[in-house]
PDB file of N, CA and C in Angstrom:
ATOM      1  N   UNK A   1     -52.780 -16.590 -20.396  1.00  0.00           N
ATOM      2  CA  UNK A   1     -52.850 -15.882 -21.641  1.00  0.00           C
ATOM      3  C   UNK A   1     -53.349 -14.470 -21.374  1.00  0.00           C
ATOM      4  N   UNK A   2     -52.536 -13.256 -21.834  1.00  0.00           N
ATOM      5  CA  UNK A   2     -52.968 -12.406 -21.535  1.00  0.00           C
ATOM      6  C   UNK A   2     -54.202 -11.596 -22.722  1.00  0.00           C
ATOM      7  N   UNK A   3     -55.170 -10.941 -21.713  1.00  0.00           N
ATOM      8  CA  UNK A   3     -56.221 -10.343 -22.457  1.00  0.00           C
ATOM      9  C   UNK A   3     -56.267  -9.516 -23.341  1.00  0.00           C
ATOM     10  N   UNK A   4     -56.046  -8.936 -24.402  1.00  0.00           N
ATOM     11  CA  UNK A   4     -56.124  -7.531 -25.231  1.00  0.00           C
ATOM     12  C   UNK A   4     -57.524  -6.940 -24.954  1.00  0.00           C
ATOM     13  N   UNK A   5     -57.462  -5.548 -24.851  1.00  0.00           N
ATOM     14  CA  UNK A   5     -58.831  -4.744 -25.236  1.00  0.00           C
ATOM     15  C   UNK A   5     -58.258  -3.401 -25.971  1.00  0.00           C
ATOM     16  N   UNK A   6     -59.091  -3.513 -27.000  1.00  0.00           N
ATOM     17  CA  UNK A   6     -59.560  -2.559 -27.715  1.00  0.00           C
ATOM     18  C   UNK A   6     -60.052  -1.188 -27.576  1.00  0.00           C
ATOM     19  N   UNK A   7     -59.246  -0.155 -27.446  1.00  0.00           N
ATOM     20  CA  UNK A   7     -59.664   1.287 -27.328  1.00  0.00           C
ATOM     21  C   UNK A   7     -60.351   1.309 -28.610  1.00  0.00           C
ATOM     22  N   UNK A   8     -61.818   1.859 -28.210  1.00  0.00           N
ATOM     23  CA  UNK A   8     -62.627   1.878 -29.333  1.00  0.00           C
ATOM     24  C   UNK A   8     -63.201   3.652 -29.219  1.00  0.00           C
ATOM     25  N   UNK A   9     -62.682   4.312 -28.483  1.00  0.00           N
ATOM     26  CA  UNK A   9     -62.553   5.760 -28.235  1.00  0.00           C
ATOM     27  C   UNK A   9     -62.408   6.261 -29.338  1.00  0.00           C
ATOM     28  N   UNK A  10     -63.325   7.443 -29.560  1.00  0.00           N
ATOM     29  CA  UNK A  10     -63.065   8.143 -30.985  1.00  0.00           C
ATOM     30  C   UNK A  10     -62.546   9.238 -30.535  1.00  0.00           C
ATOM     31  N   UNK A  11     -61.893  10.193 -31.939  1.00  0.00           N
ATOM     32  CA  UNK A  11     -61.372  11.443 -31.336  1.00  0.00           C
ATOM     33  C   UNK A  11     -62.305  12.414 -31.378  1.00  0.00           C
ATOM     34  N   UNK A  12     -62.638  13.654 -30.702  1.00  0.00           N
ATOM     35  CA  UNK A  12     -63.015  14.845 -30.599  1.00  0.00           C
ATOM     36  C   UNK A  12     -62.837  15.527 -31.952  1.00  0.00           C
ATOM     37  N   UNK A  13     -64.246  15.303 -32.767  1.00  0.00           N
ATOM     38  CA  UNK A  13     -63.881  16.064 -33.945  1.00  0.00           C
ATOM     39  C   UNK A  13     -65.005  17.191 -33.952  1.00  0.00           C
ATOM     40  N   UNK A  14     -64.458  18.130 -35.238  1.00  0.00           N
ATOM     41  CA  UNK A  14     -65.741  19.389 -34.986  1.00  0.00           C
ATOM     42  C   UNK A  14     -66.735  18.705 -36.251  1.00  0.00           C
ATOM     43  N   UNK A  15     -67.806  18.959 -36.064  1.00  0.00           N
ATOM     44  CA  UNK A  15     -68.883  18.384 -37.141  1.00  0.00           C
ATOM     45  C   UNK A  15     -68.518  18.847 -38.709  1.00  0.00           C
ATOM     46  N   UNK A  16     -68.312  18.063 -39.539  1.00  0.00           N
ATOM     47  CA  UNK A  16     -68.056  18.539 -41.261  1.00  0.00           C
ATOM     48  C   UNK A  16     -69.040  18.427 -42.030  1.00  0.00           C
ATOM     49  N   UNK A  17     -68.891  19.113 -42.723  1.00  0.00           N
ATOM     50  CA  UNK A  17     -69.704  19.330 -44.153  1.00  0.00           C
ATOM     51  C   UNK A  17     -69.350  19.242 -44.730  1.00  0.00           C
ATOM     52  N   UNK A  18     -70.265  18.496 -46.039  1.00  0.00           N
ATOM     53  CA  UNK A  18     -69.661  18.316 -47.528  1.00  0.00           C
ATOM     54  C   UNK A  18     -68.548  18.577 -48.397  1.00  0.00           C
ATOM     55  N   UNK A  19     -68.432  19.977 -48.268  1.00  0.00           N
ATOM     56  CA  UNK A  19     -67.654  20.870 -48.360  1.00  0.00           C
ATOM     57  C   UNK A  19     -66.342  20.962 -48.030  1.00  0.00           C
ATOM     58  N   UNK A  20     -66.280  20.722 -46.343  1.00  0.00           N
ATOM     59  CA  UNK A  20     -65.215  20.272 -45.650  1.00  0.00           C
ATOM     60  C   UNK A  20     -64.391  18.916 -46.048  1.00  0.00           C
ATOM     61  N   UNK A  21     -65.554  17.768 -46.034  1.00  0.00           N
ATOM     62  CA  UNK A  21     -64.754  16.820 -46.454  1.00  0.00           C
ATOM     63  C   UNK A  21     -63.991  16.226 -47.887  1.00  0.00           C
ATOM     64  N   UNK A  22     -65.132  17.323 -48.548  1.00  0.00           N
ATOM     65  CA  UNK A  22     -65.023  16.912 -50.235  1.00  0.00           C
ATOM     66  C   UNK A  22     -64.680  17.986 -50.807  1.00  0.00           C
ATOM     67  N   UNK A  23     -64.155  19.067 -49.955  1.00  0.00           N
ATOM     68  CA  UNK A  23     -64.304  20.448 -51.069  1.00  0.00           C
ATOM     69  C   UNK A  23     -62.356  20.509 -51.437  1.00  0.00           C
ATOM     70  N   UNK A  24     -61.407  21.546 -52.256  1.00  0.00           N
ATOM     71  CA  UNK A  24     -60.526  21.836 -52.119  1.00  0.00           C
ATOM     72  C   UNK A  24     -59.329  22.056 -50.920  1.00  0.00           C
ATOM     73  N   UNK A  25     -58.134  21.429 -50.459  1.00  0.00           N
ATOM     74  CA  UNK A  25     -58.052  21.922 -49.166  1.00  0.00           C
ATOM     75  C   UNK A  25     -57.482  23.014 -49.165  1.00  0.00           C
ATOM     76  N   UNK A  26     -57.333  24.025 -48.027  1.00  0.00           N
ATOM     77  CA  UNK A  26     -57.086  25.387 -47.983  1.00  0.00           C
ATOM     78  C   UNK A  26     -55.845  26.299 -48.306  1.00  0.00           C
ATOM     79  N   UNK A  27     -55.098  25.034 -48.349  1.00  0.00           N
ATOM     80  CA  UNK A  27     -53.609  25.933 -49.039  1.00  0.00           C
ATOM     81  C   UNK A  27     -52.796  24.521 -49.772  1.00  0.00           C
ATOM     82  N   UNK A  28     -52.524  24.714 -51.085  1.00  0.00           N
ATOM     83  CA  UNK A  28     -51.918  23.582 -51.774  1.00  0.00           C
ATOM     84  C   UNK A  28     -50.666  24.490 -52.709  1.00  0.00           C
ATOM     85  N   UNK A  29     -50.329  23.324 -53.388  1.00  0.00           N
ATOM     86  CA  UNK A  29     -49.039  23.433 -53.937  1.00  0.00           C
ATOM     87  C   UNK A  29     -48.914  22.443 -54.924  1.00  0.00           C
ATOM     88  N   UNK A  30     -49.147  22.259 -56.084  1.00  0.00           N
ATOM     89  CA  UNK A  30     -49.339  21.274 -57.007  1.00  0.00           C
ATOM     90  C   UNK A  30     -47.996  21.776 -58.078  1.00  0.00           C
ATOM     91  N   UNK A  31     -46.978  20.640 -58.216  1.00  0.00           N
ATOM     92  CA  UNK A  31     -45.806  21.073 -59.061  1.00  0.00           C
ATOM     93  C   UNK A  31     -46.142  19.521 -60.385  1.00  0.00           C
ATOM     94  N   UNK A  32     -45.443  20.429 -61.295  1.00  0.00           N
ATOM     95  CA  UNK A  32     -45.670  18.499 -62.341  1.00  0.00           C
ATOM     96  C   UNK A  32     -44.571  19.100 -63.287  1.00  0.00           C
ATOM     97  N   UNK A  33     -43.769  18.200 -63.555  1.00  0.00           N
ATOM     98  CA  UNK A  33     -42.632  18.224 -64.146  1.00  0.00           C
ATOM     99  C   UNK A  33     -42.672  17.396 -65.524  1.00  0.00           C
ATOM    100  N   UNK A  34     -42.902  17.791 -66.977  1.00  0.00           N
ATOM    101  CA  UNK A  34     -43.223  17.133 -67.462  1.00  0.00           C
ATOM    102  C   UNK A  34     -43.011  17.261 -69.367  1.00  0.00           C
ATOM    103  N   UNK A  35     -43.019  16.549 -70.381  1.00  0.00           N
ATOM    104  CA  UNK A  35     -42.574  17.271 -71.201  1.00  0.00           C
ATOM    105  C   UNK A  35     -41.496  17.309 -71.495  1.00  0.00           C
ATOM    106  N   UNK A  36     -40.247  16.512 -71.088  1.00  0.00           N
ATOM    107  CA  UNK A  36     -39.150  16.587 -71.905  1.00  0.00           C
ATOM    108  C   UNK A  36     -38.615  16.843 -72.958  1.00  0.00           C
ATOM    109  N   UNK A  37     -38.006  17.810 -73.525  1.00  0.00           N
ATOM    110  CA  UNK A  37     -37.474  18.364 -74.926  1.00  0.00           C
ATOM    111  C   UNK A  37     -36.085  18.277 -75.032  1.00  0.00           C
ATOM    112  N   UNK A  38     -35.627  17.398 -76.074  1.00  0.00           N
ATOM    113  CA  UNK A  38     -34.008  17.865 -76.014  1.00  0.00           C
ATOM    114  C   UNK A  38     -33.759  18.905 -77.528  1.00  0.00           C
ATOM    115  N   UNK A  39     -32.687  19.475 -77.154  1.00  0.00           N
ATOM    116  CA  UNK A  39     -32.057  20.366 -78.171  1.00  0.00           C
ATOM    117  C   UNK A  39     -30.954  20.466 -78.107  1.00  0.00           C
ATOM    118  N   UNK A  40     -30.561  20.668 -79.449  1.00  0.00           N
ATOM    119  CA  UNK A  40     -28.939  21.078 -79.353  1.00  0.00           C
ATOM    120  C   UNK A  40     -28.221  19.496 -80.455  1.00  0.00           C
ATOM    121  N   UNK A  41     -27.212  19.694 -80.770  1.00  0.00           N
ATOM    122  CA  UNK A  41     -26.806  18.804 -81.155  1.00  0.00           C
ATOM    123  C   UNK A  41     -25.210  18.732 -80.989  1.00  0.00           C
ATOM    124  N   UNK A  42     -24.831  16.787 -81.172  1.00  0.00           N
ATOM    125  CA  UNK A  42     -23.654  16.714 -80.600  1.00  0.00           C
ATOM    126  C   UNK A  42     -23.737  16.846 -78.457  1.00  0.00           C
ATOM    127  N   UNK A  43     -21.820  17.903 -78.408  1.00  0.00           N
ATOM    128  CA  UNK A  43     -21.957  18.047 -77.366  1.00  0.00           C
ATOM    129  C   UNK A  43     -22.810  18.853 -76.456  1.00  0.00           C
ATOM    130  N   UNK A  44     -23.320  20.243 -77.378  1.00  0.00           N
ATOM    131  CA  UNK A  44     -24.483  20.935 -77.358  1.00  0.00           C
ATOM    132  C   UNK A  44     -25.622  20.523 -76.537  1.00  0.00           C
ATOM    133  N   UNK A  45     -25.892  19.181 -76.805  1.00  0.00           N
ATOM    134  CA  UNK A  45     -27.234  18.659 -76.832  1.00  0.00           C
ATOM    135  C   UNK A  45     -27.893  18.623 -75.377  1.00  0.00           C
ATOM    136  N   UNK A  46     -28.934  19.263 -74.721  1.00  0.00           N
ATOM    137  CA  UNK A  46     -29.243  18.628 -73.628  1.00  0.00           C
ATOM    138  C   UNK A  46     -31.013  19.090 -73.691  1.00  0.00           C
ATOM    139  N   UNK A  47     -31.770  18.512 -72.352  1.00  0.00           N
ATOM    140  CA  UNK A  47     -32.755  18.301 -72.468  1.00  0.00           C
ATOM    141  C   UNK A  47     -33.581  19.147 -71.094  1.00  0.00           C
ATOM    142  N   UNK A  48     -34.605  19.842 -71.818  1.00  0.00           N
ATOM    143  CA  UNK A  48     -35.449  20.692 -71.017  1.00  0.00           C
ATOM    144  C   UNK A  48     -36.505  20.427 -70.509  1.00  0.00           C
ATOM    145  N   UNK A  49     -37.355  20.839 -69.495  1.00  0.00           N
ATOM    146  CA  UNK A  49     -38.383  19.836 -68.840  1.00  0.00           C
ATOM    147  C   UNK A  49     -39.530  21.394 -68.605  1.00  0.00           C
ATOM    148  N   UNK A  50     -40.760  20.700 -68.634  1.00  0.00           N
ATOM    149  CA  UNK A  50     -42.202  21.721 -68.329  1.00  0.00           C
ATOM    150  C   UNK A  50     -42.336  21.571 -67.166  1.00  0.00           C
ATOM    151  N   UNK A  51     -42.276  22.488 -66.458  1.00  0.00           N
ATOM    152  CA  UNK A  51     -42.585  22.780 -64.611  1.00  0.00           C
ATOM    153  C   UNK A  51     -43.673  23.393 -64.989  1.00  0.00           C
ATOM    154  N   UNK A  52     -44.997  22.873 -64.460  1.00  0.00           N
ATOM    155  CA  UNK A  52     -46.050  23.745 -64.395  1.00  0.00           C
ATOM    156  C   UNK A  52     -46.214  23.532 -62.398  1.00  0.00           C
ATOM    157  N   UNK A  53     -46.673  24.955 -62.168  1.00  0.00           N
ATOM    158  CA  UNK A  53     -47.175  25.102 -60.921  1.00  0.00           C
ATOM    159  C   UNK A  53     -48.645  25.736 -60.396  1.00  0.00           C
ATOM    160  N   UNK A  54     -49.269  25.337 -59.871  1.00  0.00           N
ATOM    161  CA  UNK A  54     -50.537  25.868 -59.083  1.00  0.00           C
ATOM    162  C   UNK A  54     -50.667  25.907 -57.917  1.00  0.00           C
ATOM    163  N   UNK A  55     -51.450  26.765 -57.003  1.00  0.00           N
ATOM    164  CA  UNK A  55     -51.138  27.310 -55.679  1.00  0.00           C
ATOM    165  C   UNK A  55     -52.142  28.198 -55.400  1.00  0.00           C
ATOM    166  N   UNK A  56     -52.329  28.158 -54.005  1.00  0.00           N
ATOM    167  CA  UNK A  56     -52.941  29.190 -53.684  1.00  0.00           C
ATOM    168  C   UNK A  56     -52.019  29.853 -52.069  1.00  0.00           C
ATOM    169  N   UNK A  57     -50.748  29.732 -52.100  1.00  0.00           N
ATOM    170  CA  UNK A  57     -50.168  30.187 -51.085  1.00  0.00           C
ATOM    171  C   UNK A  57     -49.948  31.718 -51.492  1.00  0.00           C
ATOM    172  N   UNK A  58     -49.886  32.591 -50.357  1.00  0.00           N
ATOM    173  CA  UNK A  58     -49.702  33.984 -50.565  1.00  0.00           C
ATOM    174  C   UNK A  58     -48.677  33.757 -51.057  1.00  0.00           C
ATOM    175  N   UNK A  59     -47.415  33.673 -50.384  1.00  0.00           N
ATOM    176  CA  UNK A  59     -46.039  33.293 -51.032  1.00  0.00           C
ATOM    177  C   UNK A  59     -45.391  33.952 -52.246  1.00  0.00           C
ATOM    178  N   UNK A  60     -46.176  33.209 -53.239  1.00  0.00           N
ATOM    179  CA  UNK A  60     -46.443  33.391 -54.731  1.00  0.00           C
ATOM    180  C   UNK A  60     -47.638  34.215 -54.822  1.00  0.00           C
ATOM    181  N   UNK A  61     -46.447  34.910 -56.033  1.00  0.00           N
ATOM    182  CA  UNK A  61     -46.922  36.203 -56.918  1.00  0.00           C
ATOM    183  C   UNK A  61     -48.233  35.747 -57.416  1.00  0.00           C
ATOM    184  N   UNK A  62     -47.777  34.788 -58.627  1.00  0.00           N
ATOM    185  CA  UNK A  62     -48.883  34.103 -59.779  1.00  0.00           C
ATOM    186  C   UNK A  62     -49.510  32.445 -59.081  1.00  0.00           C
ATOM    187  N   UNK A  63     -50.883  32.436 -59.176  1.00  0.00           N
ATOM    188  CA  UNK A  63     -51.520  31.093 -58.743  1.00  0.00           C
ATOM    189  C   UNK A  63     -51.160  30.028 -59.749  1.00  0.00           C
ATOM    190  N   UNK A  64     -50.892  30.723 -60.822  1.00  0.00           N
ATOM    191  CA  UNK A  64     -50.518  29.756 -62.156  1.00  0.00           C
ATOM    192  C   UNK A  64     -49.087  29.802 -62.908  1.00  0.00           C
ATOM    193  N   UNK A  65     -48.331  29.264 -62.959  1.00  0.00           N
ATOM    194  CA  UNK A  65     -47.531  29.589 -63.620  1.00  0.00           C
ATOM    195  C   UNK A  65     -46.748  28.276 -64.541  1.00  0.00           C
ATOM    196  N   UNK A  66     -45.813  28.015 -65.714  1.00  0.00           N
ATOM    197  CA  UNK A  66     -45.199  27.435 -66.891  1.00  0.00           C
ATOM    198  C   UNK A  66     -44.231  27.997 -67.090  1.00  0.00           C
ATOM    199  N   UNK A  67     -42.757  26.990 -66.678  1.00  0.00           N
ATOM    200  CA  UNK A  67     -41.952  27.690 -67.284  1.00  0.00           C
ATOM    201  C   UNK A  67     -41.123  26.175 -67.721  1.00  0.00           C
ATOM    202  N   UNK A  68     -39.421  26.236 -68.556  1.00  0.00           N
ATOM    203  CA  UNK A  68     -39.170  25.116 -69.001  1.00  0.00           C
ATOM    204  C   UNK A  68     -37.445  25.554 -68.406  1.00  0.00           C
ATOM    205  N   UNK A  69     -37.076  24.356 -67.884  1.00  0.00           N
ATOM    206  CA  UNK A  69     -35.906  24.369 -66.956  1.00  0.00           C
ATOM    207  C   UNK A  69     -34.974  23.144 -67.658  1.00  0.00           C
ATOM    208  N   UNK A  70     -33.795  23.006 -67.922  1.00  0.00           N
ATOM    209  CA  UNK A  70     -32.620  22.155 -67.800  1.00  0.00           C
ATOM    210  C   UNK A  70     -32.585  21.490 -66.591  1.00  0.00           C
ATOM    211  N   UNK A  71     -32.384  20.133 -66.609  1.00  0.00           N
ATOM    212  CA  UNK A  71     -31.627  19.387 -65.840  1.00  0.00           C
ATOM    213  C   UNK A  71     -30.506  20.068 -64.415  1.00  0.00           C
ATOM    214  N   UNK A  72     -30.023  20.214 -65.241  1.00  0.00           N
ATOM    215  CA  UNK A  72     -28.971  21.021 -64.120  1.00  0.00           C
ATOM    216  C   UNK A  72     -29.396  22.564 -63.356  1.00  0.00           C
ATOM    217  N   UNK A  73     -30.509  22.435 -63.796  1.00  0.00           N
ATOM    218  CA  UNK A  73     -31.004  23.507 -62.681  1.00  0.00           C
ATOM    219  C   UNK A  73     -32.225  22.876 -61.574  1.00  0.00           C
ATOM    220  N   UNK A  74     -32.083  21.408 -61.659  1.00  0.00           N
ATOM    221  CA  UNK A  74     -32.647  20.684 -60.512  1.00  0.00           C
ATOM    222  C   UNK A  74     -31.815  20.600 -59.698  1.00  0.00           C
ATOM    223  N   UNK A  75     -30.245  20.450 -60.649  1.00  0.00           N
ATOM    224  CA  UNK A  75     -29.311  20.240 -59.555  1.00  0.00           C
ATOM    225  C   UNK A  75     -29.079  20.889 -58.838  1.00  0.00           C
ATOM    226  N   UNK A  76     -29.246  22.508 -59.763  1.00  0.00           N
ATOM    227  CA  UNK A  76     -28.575  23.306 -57.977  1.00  0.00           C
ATOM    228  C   UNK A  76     -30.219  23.622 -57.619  1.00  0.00           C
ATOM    229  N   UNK A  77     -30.855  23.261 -57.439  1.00  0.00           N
ATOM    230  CA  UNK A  77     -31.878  23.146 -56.783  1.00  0.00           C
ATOM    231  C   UNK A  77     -31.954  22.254 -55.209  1.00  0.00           C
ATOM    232  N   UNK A  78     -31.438  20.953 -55.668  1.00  0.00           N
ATOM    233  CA  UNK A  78     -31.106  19.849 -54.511  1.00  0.00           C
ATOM    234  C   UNK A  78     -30.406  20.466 -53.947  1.00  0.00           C
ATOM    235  N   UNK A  79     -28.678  21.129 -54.749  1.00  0.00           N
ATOM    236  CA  UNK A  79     -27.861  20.977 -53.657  1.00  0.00           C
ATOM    237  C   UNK A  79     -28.262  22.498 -52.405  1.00  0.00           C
ATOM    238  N   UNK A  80     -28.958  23.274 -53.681  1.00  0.00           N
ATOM    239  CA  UNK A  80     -29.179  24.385 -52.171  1.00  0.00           C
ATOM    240  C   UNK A  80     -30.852  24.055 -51.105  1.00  0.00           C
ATOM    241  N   UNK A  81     -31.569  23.248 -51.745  1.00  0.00           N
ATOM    242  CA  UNK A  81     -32.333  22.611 -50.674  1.00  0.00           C
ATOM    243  C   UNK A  81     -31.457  21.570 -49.293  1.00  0.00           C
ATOM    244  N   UNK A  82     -30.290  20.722 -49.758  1.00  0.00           N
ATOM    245  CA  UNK A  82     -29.669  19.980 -49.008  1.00  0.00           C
ATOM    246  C   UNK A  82     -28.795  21.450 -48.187  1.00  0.00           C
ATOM    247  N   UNK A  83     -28.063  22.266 -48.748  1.00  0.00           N
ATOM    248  CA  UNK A  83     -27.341  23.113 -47.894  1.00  0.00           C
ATOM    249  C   UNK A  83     -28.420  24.042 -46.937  1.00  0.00           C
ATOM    250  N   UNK A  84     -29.916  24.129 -47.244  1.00  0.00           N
ATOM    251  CA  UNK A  84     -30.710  24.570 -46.523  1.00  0.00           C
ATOM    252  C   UNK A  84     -30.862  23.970 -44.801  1.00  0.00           C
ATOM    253  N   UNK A  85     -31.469  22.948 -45.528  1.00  0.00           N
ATOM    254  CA  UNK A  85     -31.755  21.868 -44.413  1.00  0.00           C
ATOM    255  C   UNK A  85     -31.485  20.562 -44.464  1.00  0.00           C
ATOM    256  N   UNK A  86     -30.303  20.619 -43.270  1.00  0.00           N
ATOM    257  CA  UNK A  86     -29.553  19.669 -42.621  1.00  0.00           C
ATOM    258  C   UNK A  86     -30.101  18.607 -41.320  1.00  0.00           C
ATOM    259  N   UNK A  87     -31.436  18.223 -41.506  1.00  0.00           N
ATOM    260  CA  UNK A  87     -31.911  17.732 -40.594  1.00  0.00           C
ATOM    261  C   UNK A  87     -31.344  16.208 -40.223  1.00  0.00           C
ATOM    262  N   UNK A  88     -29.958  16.268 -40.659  1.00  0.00           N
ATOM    263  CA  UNK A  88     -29.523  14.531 -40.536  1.00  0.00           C
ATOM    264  C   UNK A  88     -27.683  14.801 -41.104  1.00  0.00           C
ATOM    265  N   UNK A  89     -27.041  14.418 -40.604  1.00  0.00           N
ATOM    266  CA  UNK A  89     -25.616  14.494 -40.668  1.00  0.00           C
ATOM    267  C   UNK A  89     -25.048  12.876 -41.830  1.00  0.00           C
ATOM    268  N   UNK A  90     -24.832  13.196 -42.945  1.00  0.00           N
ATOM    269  CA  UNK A  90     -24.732  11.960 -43.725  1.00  0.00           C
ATOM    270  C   UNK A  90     -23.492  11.577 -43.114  1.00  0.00           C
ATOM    271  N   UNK A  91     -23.354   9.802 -42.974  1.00  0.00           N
ATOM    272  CA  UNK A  91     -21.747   9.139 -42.537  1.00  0.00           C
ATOM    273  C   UNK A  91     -21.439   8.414 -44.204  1.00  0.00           C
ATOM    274  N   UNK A  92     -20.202   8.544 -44.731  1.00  0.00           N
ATOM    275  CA  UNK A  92     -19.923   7.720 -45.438  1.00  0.00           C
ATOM    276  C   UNK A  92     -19.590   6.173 -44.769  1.00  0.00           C
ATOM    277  N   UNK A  93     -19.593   5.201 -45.711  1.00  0.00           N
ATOM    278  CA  UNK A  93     -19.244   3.853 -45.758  1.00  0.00           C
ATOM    279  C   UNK A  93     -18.050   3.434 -44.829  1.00  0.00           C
ATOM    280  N   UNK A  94     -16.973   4.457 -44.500  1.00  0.00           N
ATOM    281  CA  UNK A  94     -15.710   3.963 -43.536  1.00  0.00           C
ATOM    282  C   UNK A  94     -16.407   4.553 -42.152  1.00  0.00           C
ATOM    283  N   UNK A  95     -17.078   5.496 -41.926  1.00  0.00           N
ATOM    284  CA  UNK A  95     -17.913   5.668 -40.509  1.00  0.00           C
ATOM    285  C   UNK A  95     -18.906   5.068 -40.041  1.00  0.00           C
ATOM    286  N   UNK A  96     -19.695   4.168 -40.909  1.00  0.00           N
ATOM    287  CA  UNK A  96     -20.316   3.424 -40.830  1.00  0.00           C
ATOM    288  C   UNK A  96     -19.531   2.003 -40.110  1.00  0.00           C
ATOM    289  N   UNK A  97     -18.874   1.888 -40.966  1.00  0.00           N
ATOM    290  CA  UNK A  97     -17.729   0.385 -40.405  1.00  0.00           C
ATOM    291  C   UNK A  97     -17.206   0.825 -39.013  1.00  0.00           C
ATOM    292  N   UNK A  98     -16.665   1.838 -38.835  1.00  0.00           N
ATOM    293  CA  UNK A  98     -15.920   1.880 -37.641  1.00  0.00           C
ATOM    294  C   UNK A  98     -17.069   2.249 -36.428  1.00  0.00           C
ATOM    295  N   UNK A  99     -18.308   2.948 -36.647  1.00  0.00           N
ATOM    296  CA  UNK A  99     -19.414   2.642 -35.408  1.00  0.00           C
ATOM    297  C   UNK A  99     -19.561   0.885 -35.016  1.00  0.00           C
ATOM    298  N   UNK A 100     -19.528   0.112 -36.385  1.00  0.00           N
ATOM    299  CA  UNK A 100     -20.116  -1.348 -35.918  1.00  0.00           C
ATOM    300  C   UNK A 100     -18.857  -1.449 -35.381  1.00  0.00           C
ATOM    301  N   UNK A 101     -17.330  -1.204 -35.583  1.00  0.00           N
ATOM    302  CA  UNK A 101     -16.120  -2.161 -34.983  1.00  0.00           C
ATOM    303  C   UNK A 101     -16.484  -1.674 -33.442  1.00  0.00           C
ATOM    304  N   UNK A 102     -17.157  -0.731 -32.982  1.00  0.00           N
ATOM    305  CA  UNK A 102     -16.945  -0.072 -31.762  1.00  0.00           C
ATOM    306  C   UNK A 102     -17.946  -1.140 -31.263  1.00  0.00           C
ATOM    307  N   UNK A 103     -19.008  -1.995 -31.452  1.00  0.00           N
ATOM    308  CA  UNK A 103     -20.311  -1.977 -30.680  1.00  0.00           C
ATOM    309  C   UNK A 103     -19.894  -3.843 -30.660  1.00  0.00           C
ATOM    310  N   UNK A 104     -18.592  -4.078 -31.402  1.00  0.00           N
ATOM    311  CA  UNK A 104     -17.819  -5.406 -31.321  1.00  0.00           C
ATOM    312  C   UNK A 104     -18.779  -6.341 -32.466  1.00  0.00           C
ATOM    313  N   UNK A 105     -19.124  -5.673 -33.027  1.00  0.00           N
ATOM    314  CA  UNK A 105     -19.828  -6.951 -34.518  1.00  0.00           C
ATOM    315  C   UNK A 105     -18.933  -6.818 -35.751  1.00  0.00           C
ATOM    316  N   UNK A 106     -18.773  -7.797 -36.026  1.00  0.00           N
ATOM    317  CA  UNK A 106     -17.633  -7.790 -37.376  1.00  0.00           C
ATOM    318  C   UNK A 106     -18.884  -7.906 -38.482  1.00  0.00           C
ATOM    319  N   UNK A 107     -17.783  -6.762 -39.614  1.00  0.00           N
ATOM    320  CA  UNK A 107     -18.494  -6.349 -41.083  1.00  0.00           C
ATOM    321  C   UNK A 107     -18.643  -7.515 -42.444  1.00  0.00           C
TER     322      UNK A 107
END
């Protein structure tokens, strides 16, 4: 039976304070999406949302800011975050099948 042991080694930390452990951390980004409103009527009709943001990144102008966005401006939100960064090549459902026919396992 083989033995296990336990690395009970701690890491190299610098000493904290209160402050450190409990205080604000040094650069955040707090988004909340919230508040749904619809307007419009009929085909008209669609629905607006409360983006509030807080921050302390240089980045940004304002540490505070409220504004109210449509739906479809999440969308092109995604799609130009996805056309940003491509860290993964999507396969549809028929490239998927034809990697397993290659590796000889039936679907």
């Amino acid at each position: 039976m083989a033995e296990t042991v336990a690395d009970t080694r701690r890491l190299i930390t610098k000493p904290q304070n209160l402050n450190d452990a409990y205080g604000p951390p040094s650069n955040f980004l707090e988004i909340d999406v919230s508040n749904p409103q619809t307007v419009g009527v009929g085909r008209g009709r669609f629905t607006t949302y409360e983006i509030r943001v807080k921050t302390n990144l240089p980045i940004f102008k304002l540490k505070e800011s409220t504004v109210r966005r449509r739906y479809s401006d999440f969308e092109w939100l995604r799609s130009e975050l996805e056309r940003e960064s491509k860290p993964y090549v999507r396969m549809t459902s028929k490239a998927w099948s034809h990697e397993w026919a290659k590796n000889g396992e039936k679907l």
